[in-house]
C-alpha atoms as a PDB file:
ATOM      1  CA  UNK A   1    -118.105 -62.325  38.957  1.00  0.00           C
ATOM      2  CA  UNK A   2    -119.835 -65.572  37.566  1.00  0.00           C
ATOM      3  CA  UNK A   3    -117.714 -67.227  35.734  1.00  0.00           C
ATOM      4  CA  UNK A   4    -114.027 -68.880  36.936  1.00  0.00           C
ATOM      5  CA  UNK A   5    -111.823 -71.061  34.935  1.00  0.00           C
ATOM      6  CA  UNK A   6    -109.913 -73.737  36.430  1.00  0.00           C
ATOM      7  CA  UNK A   7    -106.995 -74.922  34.101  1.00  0.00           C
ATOM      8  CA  UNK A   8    -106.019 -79.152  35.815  1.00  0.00           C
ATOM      9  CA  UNK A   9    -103.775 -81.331  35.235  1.00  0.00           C
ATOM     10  CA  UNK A  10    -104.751 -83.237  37.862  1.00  0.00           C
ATOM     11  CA  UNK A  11    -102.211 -82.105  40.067  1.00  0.00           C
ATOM     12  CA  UNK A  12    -101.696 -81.226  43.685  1.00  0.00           C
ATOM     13  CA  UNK A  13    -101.072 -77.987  42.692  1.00  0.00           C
ATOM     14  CA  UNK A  14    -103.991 -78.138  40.425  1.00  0.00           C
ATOM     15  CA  UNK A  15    -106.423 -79.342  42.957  1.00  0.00           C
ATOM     16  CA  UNK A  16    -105.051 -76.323  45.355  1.00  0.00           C
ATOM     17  CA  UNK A  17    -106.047 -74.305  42.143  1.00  0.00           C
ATOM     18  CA  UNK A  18    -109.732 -75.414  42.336  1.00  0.00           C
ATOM     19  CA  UNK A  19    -109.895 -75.247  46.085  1.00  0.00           C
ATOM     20  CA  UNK A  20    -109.819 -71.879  46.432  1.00  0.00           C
ATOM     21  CA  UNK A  21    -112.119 -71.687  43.522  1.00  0.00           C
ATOM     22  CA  UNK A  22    -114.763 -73.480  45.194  1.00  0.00           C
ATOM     23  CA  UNK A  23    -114.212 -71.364  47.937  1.00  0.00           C
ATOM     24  CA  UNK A  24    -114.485 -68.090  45.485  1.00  0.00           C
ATOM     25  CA  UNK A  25    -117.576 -69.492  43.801  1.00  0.00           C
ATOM     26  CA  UNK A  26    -119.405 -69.904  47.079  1.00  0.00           C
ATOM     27  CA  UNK A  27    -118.691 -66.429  47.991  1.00  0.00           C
ATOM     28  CA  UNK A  28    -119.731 -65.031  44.670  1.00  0.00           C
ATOM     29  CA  UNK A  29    -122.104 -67.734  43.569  1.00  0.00           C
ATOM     30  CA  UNK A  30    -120.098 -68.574  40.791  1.00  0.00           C
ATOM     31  CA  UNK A  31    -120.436 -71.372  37.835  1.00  0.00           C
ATOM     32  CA  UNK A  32    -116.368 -73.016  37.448  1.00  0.00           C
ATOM     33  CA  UNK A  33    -115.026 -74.503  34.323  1.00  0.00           C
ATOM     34  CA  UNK A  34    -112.862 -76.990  35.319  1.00  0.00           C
ATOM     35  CA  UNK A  35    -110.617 -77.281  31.900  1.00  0.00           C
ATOM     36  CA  UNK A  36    -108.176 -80.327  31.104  1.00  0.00           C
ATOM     37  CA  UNK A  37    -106.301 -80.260  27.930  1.00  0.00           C
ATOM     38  CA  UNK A  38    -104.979 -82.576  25.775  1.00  0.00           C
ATOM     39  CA  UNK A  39    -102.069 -81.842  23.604  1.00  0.00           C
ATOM     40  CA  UNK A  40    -102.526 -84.684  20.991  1.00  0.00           C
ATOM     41  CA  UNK A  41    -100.316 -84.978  17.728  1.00  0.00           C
ATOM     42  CA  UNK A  42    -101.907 -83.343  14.950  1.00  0.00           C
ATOM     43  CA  UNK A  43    -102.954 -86.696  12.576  1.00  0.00           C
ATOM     44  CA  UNK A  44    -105.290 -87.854  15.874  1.00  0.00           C
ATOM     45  CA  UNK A  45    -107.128 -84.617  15.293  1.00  0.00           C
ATOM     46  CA  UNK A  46    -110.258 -83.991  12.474  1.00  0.00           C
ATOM     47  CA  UNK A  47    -109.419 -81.148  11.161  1.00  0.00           C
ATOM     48  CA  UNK A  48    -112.656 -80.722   9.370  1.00  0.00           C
ATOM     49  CA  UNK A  49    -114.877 -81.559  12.360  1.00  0.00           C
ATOM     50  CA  UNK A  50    -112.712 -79.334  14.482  1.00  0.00           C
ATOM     51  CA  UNK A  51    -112.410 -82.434  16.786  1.00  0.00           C
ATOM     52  CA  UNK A  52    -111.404 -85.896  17.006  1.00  0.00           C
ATOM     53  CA  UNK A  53    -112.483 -88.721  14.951  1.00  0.00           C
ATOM     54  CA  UNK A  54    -114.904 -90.690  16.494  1.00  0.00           C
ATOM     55  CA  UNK A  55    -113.043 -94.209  14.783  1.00  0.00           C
ATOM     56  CA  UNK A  56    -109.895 -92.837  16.279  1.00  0.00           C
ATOM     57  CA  UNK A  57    -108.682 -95.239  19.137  1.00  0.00           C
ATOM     58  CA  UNK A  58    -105.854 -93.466  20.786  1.00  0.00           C
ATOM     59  CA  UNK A  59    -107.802 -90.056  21.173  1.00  0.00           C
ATOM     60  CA  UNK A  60    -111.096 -91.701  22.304  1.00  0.00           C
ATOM     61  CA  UNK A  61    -108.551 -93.045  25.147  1.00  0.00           C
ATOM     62  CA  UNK A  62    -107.566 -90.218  26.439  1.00  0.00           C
ATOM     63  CA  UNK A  63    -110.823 -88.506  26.765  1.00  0.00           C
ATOM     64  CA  UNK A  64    -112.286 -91.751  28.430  1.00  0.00           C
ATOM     65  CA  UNK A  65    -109.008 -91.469  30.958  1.00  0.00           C
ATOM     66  CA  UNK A  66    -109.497 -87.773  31.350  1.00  0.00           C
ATOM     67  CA  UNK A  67    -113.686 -87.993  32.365  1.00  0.00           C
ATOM     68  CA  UNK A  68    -112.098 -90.567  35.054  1.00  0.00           C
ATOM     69  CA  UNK A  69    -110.098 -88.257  36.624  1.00  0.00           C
ATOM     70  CA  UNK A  70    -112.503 -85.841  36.280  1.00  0.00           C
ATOM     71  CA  UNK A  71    -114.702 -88.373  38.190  1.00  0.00           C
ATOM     72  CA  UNK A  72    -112.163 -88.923  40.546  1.00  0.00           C
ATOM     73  CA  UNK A  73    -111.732 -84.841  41.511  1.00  0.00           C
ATOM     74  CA  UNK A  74    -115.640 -84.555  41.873  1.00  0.00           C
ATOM     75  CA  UNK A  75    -115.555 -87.842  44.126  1.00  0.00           C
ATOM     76  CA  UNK A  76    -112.332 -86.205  46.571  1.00  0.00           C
ATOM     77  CA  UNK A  77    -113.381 -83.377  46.772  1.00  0.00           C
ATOM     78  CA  UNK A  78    -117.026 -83.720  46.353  1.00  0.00           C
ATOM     79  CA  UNK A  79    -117.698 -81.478  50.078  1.00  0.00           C
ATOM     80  CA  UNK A  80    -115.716 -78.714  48.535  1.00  0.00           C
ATOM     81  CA  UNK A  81    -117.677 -78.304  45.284  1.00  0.00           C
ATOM     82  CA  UNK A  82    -121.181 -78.993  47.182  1.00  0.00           C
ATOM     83  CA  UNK A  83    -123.882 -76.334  45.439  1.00  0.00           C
ATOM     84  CA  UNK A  84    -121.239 -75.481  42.362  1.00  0.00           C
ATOM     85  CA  UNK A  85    -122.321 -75.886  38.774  1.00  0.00           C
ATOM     86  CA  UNK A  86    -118.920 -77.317  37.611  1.00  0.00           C
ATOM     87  CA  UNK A  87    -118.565 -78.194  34.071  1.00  0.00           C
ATOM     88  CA  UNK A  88    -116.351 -80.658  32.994  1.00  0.00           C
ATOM     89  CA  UNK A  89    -114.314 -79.314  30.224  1.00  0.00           C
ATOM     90  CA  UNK A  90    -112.018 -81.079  27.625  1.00  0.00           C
ATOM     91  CA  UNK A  91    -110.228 -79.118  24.862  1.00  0.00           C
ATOM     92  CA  UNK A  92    -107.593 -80.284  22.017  1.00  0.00           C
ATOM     93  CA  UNK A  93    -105.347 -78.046  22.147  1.00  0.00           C
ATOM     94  CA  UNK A  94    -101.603 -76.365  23.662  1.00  0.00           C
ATOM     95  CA  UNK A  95    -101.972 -75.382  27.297  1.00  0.00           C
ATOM     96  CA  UNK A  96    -101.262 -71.442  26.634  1.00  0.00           C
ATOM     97  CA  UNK A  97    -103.724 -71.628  23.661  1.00  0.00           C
ATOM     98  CA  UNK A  98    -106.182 -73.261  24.854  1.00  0.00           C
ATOM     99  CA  UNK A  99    -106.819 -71.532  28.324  1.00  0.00           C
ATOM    100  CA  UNK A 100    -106.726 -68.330  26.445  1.00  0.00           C
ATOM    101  CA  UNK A 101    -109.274 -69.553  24.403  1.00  0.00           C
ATOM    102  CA  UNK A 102    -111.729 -71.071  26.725  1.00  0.00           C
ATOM    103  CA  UNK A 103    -111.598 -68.200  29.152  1.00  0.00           C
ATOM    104  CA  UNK A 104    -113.202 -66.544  26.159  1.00  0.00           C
ATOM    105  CA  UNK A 105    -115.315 -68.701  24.788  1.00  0.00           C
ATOM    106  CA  UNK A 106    -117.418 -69.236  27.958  1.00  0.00           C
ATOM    107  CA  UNK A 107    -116.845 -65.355  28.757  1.00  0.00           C
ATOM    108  CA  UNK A 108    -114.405 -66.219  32.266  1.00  0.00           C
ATOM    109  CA  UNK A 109    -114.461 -63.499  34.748  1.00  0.00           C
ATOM    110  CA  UNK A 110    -111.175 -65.114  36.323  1.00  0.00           C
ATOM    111  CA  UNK A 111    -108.224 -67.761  36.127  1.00  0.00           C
ATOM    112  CA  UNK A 112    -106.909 -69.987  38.881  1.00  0.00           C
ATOM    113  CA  UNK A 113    -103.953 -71.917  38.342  1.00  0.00           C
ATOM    114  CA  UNK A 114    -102.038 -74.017  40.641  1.00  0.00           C
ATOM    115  CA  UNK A 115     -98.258 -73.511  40.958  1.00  0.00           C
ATOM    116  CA  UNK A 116     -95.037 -75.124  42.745  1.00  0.00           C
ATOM    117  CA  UNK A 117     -93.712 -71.875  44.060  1.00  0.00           C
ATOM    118  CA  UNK A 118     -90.460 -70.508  44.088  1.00  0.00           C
ATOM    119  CA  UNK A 119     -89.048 -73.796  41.699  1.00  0.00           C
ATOM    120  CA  UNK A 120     -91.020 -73.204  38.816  1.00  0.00           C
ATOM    121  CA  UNK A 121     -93.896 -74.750  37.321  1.00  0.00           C
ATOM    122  CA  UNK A 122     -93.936 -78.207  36.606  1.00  0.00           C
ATOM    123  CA  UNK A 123     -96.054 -80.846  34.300  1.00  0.00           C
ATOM    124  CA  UNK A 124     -99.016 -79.351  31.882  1.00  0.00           C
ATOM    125  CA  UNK A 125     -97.813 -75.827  33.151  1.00  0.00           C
ATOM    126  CA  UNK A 126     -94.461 -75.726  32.804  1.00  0.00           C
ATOM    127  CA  UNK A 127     -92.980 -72.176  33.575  1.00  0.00           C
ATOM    128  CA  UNK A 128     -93.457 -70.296  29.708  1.00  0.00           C
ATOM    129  CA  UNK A 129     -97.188 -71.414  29.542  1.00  0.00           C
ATOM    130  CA  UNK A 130     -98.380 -69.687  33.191  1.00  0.00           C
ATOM    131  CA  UNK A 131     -96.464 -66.944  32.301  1.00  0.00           C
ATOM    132  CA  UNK A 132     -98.089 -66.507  29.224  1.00  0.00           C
ATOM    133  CA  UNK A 133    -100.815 -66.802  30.496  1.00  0.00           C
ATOM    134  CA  UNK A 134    -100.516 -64.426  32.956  1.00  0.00           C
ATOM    135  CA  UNK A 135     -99.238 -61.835  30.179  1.00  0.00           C
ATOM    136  CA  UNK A 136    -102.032 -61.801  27.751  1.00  0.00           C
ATOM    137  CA  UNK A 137    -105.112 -63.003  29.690  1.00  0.00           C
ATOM    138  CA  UNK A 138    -107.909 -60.185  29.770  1.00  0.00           C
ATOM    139  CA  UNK A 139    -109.179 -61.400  32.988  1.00  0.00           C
ATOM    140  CA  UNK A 140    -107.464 -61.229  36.375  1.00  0.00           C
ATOM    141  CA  UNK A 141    -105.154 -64.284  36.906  1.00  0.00           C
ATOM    142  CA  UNK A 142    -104.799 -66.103  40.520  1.00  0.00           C
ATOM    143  CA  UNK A 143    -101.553 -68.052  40.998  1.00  0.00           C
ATOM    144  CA  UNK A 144    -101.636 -70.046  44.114  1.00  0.00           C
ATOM    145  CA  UNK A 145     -99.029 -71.904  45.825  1.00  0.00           C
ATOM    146  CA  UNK A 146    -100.985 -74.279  47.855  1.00  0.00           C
ATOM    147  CA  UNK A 147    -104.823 -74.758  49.592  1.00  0.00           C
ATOM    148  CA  UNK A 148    -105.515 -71.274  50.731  1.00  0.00           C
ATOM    149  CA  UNK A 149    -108.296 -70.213  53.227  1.00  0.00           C
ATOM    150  CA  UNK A 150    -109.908 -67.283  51.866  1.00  0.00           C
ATOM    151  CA  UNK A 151    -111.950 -66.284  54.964  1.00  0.00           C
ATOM    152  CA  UNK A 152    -108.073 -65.364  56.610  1.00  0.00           C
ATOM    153  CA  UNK A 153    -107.017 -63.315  53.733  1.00  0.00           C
ATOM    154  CA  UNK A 154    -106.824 -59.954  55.705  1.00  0.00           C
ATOM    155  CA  UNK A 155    -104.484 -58.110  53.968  1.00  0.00           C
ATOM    156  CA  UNK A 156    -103.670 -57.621  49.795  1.00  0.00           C
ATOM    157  CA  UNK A 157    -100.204 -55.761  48.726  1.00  0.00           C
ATOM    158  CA  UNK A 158    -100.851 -53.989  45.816  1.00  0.00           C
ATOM    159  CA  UNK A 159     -97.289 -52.391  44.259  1.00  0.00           C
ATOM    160  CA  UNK A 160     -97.852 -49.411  41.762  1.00  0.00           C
ATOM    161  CA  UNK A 161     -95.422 -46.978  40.207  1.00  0.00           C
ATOM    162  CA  UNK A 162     -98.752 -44.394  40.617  1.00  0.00           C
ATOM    163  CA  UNK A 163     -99.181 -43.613  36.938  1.00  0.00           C
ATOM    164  CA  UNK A 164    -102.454 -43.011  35.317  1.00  0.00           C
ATOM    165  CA  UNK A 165    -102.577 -46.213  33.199  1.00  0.00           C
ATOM    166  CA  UNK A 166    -102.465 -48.044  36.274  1.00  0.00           C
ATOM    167  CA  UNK A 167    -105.721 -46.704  38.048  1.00  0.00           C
ATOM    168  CA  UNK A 168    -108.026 -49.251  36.545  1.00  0.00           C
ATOM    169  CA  UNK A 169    -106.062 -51.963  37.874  1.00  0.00           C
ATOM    170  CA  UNK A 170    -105.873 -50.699  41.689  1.00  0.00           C
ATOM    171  CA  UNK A 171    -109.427 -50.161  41.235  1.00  0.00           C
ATOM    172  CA  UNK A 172    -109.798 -53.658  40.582  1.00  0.00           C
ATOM    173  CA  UNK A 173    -107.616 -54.456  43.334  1.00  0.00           C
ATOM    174  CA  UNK A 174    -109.876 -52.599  45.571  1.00  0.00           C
ATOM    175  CA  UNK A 175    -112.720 -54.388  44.261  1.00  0.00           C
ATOM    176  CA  UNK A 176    -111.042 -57.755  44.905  1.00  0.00           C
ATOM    177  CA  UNK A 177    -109.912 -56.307  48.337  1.00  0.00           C
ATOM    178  CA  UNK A 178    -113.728 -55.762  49.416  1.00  0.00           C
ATOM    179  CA  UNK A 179    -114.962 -59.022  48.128  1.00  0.00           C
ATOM    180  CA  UNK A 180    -112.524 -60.731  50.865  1.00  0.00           C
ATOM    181  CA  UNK A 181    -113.379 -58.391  53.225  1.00  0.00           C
ATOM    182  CA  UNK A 182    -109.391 -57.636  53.271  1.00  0.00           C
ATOM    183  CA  UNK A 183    -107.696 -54.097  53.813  1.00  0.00           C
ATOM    184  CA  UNK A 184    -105.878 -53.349  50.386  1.00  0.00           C
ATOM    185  CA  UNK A 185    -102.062 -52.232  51.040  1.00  0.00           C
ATOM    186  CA  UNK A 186    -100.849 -49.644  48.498  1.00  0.00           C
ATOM    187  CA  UNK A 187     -97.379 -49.368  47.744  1.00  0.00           C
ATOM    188  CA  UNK A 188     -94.384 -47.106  45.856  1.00  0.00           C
ATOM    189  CA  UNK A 189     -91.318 -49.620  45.333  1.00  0.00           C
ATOM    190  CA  UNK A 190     -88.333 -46.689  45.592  1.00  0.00           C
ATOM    191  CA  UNK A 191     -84.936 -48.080  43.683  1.00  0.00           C
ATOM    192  CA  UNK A 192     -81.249 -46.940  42.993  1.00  0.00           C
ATOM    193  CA  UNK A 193     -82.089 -47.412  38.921  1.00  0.00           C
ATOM    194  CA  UNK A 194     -85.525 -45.546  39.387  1.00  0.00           C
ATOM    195  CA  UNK A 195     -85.331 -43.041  42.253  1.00  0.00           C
ATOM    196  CA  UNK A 196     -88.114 -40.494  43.223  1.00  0.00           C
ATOM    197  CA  UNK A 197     -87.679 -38.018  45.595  1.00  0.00           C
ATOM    198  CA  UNK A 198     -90.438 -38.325  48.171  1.00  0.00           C
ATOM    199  CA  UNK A 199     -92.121 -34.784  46.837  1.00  0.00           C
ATOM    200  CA  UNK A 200     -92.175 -36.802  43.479  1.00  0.00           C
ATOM    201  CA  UNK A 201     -93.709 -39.460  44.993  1.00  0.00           C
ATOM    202  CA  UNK A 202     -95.833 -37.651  46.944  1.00  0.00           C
ATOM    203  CA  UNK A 203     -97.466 -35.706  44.322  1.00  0.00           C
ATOM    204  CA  UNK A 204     -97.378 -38.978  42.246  1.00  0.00           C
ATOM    205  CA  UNK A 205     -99.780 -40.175  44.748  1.00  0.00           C
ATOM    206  CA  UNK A 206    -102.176 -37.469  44.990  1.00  0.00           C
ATOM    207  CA  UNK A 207    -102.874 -37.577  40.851  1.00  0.00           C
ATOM    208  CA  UNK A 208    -103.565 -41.133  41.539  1.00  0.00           C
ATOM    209  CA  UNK A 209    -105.963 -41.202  43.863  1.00  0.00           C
ATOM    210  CA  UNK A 210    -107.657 -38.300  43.389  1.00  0.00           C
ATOM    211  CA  UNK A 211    -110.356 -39.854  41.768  1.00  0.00           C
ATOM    212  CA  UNK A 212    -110.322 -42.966  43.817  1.00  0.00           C
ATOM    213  CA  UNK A 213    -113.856 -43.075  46.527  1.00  0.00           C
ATOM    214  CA  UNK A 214    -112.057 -44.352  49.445  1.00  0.00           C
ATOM    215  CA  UNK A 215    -112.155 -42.810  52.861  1.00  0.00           C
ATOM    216  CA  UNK A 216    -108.396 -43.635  53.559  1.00  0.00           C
ATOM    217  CA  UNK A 217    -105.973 -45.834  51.652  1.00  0.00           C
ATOM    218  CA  UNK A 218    -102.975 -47.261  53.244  1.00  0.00           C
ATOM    219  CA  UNK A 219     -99.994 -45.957  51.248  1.00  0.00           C
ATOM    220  CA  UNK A 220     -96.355 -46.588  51.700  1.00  0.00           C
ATOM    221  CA  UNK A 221     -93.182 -46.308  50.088  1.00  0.00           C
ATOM    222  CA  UNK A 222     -90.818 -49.395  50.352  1.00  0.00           C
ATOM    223  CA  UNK A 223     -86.745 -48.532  49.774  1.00  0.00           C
ATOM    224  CA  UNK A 224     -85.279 -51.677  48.126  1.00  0.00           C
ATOM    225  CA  UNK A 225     -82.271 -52.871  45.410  1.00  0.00           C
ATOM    226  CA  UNK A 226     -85.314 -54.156  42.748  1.00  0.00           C
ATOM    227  CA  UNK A 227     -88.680 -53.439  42.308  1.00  0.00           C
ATOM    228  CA  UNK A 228     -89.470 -57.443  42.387  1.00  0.00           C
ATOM    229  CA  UNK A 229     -87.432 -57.868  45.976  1.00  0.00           C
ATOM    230  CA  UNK A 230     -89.290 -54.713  47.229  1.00  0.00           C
ATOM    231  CA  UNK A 231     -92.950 -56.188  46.543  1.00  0.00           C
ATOM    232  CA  UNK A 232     -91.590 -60.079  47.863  1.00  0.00           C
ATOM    233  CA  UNK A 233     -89.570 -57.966  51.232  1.00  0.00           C
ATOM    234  CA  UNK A 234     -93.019 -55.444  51.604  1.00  0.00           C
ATOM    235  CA  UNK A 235     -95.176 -58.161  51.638  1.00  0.00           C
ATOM    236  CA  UNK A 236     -93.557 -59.963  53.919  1.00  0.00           C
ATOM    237  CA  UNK A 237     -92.801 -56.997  56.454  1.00  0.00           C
ATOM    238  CA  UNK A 238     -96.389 -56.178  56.263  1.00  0.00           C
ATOM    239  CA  UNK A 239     -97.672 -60.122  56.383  1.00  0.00           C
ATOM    240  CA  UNK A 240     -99.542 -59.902  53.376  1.00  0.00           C
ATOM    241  CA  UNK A 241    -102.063 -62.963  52.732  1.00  0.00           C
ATOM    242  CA  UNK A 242    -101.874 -62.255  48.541  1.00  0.00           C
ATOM    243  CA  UNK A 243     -99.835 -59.611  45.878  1.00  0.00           C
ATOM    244  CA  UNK A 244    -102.158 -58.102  43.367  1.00  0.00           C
ATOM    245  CA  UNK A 245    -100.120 -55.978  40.744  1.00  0.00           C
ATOM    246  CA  UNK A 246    -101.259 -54.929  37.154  1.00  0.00           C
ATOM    247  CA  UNK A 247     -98.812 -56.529  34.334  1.00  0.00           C
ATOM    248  CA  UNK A 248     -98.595 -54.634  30.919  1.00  0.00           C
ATOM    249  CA  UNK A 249     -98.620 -57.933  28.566  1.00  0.00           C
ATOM    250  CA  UNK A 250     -95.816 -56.739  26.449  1.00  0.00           C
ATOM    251  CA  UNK A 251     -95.079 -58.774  23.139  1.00  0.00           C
ATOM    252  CA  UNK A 252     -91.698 -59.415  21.675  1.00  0.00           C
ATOM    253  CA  UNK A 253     -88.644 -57.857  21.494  1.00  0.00           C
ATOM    254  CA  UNK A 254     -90.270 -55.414  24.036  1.00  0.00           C
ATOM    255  CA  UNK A 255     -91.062 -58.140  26.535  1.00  0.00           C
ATOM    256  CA  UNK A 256     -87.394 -59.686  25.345  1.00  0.00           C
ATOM    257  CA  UNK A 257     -85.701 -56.480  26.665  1.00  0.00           C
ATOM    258  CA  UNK A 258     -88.267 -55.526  29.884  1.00  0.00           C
ATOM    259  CA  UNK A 259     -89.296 -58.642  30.843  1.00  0.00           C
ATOM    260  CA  UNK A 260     -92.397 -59.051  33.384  1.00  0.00           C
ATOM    261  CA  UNK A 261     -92.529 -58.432  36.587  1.00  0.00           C
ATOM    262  CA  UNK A 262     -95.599 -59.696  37.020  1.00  0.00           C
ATOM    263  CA  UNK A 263     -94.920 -62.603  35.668  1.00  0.00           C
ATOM    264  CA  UNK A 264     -91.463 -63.434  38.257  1.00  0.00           C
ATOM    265  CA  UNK A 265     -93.541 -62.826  40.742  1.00  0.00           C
ATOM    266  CA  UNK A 266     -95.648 -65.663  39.975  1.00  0.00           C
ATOM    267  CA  UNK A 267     -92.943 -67.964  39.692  1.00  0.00           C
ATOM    268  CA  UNK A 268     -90.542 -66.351  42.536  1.00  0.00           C
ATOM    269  CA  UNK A 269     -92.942 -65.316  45.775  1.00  0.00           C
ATOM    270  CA  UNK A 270     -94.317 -67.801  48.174  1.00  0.00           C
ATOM    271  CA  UNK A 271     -97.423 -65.690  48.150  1.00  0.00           C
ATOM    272  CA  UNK A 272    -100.520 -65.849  45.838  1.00  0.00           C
ATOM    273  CA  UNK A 273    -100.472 -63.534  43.525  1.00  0.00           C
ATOM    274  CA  UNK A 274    -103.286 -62.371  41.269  1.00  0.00           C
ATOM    275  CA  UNK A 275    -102.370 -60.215  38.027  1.00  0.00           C
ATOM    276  CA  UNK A 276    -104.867 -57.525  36.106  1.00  0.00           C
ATOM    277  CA  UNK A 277    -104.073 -56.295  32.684  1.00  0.00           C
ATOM    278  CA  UNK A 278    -103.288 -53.036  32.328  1.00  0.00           C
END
């Protein structure tokens, strides 16, 4: 990992968001792009230089305003970043759009975003953006809640239904488990709509980690009425310090019809959670 994007609105929640980013970078030595973005009406933006007009009044404003807050987070929390390249990042453009963009532009390994829990997402990030995000980012998404201590994550949940599309993702989980020196917590969420016997599970299992290199992984199957209240109740039981879980990024009517786990999650569990593409 070198690279981690840092989406702010200059939020509490946002400044939670680049806490435990400074706290990631340390660990992995890690540059962050800290990214504010404005969403200005199209006539304050040059099309042709793909910017803003330097003789433009309004737009020069709220770039001046935005390098003072920017100023501002360095100054607060100026112990936090201490040894961090940060680079102070403005962008014209949508808040779904433009993280998207960014996090491949500067070739992000990871997003942090800041979130107000089980209420929803509130100003740049309301709700639909972070979950769009979180559906069609390449790179692993971190939602956090509030300032986290990374040191005390111990344990990571990681809920799969054990089929072969989803192995690349619990490897990554297991990767992201070992960076935080955490045990990584495998488990089967067992419903009334989907039931599996436990042989089916069982042998579910073995194809699934047959070519996993781990001496031993914890593996359980949690009984419960949806597959979103089994990963929130697991968790829980188990004291989980973060959810990992893969999320397909399904488009349209297909995402109309399933909807995204993944993405509830994020909005619904007190938790962090932190989402890999499948």
């Amino acid at each position: 990992m070198n690279k981690i994007l840092v989406p702010t609105d200059f939020s509490e929640q946002a400044n939670n968001a680049l806490k435990v980013s400074a706290q990631i970078a340390k660990q992995h030595d890690c540059e962050i792009y800290l990214l504010h973005l404005l969403d200005l009406p199209l006539d304050l933006i040059d099309p042709v230089n793909e910017g803003v007009g330097n003789d433009l009044p309004e737009a020069l404003f709220f770039m001046k305003l935005a390098h003072k807050r920017f100023t501002e987070t360095f100054e607060t929390f100026e112990k936090e970043l201490e040894g961090i390249k940060v680079h102070e990042t403005v962008e014209f453009n949508e808040a779904f759009d433009g993280i998207l963009e960014i996090s491949k532009k500067y070739e992000c390994d990871m997003i942090v975003m800041g979130s107000n829990g089980a209420e929803g997402l509130k100003e740049i990030f309301v709700g639909s953006n972070t979950e769009k995000v979180v559906r069609h980012a390449e790179i692993p998404v971190l939602v956090v809640k509030e300032s986290l201590d990374i040191s005390k994550i111990k344990s990571i949940s990681f809920a799969s239904s054990l089929k072969s599309s989803q192995k690349s993702t619990f490897t990554k989980a297991i990767n992201l488990a070992q960076s935080f020196n955490a045990q990584l917590k495998l488990v089967y969420i067992n419903t009334p709509e989907n039931f599996k016997t436990t042989r089916q599970i069982n042998e579910r299992f073995k194809t699934f980690t047959e070519d996993i290199n781990l001496d031993e992984i914890d593996f359980k199957v949690y009984a419960d009425k949806s597959i979103e209240e089994g990963i929130k109740n697991y968790s829980e039981d188990i004291n989980a310090n973060m959810i990992s879980i893969g999320t397909h990024g399904r488009k349209g009517i297909s995402h109309f019809f399933n909807g995204s786990l993944s993405e509830n999650l994020v909005n619904h569990s007190k938790r962090p959670v932190i989402t890999f593409k499948i």
